[in-house]
N, C-alpha and C. Protein backbone atom coordinates (compact mmCIF):
# COMPACT_ATOMS: atom_id res chain seq x y z
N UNK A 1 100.12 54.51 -69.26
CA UNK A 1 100.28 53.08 -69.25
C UNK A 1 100.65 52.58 -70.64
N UNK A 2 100.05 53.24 -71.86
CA UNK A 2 100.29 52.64 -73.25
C UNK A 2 101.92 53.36 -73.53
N UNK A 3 102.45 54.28 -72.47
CA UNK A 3 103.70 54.72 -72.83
C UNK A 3 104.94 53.26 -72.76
N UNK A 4 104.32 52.50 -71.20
CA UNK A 4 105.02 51.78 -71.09
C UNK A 4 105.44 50.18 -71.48
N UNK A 5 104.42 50.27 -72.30
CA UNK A 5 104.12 48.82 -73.19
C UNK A 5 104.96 49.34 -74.68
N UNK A 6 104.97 50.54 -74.76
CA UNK A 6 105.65 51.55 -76.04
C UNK A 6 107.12 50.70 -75.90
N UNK A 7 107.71 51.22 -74.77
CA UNK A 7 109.29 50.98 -73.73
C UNK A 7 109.61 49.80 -73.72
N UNK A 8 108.59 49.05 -73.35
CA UNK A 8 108.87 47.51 -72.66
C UNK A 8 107.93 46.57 -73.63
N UNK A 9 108.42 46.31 -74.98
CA UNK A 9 107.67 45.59 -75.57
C UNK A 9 107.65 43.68 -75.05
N UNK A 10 109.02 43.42 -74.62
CA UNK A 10 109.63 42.20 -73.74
C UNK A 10 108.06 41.88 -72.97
N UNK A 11 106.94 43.22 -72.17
CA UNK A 11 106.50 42.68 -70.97
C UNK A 11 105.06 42.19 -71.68
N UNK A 12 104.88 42.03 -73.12
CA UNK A 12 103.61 42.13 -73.56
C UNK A 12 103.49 40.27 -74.22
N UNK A 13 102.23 40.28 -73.77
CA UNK A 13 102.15 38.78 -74.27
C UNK A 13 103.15 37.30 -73.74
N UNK A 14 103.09 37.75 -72.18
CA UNK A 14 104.24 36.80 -71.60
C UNK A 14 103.27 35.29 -71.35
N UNK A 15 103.74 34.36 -71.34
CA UNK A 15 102.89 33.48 -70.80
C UNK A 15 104.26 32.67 -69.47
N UNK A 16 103.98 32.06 -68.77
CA UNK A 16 104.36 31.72 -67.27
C UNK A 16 104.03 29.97 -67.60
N UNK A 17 105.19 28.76 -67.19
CA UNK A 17 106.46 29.77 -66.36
C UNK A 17 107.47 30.23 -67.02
N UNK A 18 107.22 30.00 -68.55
CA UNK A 18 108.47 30.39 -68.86
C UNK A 18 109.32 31.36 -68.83
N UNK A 19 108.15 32.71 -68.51
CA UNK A 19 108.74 34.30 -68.49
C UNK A 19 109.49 33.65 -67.14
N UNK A 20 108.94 33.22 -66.46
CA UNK A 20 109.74 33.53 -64.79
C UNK A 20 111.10 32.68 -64.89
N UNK A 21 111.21 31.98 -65.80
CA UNK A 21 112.65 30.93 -66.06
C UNK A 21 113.55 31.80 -66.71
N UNK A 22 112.97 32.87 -67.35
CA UNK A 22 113.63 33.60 -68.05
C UNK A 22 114.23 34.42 -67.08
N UNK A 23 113.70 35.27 -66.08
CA UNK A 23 114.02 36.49 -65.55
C UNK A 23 114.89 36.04 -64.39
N UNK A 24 114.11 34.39 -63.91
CA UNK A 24 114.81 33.89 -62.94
C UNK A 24 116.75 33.90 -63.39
N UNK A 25 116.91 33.32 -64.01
CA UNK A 25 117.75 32.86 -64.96
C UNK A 25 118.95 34.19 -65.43
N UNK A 26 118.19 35.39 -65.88
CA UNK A 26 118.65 36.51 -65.95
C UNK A 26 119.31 36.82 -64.24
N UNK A 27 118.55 37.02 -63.55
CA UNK A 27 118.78 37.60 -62.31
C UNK A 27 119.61 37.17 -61.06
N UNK A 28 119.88 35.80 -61.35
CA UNK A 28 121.36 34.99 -61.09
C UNK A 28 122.56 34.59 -61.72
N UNK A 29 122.32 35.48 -63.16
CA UNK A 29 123.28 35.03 -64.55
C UNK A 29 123.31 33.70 -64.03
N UNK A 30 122.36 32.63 -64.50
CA UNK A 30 122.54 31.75 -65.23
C UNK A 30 121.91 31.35 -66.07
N UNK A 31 121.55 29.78 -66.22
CA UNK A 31 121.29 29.35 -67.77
C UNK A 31 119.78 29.10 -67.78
N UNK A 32 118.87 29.16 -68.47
CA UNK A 32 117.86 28.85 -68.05
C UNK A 32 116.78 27.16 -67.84
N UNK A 33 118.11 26.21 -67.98
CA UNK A 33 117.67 24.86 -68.25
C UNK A 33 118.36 24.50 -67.22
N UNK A 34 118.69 25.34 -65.62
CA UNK A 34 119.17 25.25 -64.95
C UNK A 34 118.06 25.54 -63.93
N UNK A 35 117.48 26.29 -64.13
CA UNK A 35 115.70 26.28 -62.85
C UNK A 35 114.75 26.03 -63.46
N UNK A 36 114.06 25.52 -63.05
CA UNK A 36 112.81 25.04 -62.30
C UNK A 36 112.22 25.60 -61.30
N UNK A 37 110.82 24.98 -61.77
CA UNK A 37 109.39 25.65 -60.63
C UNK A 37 107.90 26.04 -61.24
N UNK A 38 107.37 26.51 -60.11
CA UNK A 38 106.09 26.74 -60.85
C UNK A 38 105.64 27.63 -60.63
N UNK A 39 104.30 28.48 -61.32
CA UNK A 39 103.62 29.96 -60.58
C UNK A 39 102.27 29.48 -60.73
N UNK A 40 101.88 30.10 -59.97
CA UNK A 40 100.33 30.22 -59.42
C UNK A 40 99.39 32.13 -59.66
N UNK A 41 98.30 31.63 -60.53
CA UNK A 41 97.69 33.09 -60.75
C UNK A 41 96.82 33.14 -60.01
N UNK A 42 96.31 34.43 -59.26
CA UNK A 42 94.97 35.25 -59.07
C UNK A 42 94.89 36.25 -59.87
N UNK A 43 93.35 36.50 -59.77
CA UNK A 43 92.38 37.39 -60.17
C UNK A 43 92.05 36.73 -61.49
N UNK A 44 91.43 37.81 -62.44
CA UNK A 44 90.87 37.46 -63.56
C UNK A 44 91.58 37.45 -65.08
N UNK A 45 91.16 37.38 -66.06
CA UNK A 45 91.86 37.55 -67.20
C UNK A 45 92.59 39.05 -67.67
N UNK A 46 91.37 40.34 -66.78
CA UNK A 46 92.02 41.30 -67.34
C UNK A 46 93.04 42.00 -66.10
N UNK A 47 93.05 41.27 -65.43
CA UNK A 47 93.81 41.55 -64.09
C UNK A 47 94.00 40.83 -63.09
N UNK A 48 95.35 40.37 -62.95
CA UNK A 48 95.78 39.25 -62.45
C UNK A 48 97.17 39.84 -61.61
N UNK A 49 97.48 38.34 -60.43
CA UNK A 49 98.96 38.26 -60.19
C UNK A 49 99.35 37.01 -60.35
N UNK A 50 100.87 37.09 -60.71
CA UNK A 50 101.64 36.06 -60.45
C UNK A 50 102.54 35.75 -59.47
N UNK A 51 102.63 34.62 -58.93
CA UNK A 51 103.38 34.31 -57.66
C UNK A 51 104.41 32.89 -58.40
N UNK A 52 105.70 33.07 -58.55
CA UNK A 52 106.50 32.27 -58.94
C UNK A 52 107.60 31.65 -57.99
N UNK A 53 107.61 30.84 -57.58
CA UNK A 53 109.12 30.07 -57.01
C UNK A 53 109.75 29.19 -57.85
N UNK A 54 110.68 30.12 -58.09
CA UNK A 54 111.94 29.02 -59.05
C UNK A 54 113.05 28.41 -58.21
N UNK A 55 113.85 27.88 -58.58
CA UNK A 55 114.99 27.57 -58.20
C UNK A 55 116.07 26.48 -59.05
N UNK A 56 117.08 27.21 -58.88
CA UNK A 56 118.21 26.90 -59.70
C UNK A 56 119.26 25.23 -59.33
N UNK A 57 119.10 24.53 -59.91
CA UNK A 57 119.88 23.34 -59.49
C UNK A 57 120.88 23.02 -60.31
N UNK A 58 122.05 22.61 -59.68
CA UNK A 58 123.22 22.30 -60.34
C UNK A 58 123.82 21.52 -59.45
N UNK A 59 124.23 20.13 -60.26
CA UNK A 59 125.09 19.06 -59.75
C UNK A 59 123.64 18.24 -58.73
N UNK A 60 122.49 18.20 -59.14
CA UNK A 60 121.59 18.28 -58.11
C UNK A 60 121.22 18.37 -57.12
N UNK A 61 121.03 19.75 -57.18
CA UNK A 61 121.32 20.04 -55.37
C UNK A 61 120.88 22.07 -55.81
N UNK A 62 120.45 22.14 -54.88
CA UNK A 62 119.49 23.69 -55.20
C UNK A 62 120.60 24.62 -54.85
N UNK A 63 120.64 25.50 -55.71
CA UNK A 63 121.85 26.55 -55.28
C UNK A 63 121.32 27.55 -54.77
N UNK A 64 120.16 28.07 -55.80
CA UNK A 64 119.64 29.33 -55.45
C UNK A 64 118.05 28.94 -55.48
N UNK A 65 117.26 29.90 -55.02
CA UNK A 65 115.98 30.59 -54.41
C UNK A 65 115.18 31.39 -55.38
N UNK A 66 114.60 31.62 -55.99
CA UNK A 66 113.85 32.61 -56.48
C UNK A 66 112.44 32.93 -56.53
N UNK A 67 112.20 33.65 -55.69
CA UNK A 67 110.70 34.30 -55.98
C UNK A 67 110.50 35.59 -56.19
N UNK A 68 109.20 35.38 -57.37
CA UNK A 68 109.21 36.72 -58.58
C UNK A 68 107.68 36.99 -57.77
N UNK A 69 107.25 38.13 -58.18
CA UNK A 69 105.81 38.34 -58.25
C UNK A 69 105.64 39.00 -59.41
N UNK A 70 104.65 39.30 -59.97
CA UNK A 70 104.60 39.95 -61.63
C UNK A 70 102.71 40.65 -61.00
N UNK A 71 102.36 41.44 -61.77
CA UNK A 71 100.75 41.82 -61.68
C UNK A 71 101.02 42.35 -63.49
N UNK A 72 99.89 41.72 -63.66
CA UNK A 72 99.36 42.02 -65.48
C UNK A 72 98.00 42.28 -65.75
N UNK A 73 97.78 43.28 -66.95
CA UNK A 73 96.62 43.39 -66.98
C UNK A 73 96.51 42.37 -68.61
N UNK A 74 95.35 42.11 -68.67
CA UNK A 74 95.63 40.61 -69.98
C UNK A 74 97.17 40.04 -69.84
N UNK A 75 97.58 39.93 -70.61
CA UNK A 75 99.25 39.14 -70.91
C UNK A 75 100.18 40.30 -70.53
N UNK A 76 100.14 41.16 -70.21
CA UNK A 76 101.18 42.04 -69.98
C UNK A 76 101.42 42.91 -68.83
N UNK A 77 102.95 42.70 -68.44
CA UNK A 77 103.43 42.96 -67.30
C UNK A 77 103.40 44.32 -66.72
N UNK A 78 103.06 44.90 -65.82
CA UNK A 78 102.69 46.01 -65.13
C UNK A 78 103.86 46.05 -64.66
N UNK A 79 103.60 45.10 -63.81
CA UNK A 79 105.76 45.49 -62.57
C UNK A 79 106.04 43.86 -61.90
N UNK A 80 107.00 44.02 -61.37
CA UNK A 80 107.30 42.30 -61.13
C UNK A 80 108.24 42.93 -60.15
N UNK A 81 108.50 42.02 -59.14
CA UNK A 81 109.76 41.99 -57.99
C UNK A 81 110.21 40.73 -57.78
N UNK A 82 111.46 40.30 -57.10
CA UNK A 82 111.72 39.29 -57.01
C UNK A 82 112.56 39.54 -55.99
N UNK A 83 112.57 38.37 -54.72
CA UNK A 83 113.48 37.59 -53.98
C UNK A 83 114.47 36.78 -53.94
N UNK A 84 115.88 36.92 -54.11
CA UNK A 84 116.54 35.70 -54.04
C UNK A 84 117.25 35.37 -53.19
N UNK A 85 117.36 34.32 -52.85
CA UNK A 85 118.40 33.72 -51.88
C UNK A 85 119.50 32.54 -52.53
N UNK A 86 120.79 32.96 -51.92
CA UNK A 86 121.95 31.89 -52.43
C UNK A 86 121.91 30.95 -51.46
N UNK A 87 122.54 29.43 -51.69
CA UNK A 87 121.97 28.40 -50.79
C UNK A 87 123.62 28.01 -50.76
N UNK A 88 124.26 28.39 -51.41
CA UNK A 88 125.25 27.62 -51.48
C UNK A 88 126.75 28.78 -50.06
């Protein structure tokens, strides 16, 4: 596990939502002052999940969909997946 915090220094010390605006953002190439949304945590401080729905608006009007999940132990990311859907 300390190999992969070695690898992935990006997943350490994230705080939400902004990580998820970020990845959201990444994962539709676009901009990130372009989604919006919010996440919601369970569990505890040293072990938690995140549940994020973003979504991307332009010209106002929702283009795209995004939901991430993330699991962390303190601030740092274990693994994350995400859903998207195009609306347009």
């Amino acid at each position: 596990m300390i190999v992969a915090f070695i690898q992935y220094p990006d997943r350490i010390g994230v705080t939400f939502p902004e990580r998820a605006i970020s990845d959201a953002a990444g994962l539709i190439n676009g901009n990130p002052s372009e989604i919006d949304g919010e996440c919601s945590e369970n569990g505890s401080y040293f072990e938690k999940k995140v549940s994020c729905e973003m979504r991307r608006i332009k010209g106002n009007k929702i283009t795209d969909t995004i939901s991430l999940e993330y699991e962390l132990i303190f601030d740092s990311i274990l693994s994350f997946s995400d859903v998207r859907e195009n609306l347009e």
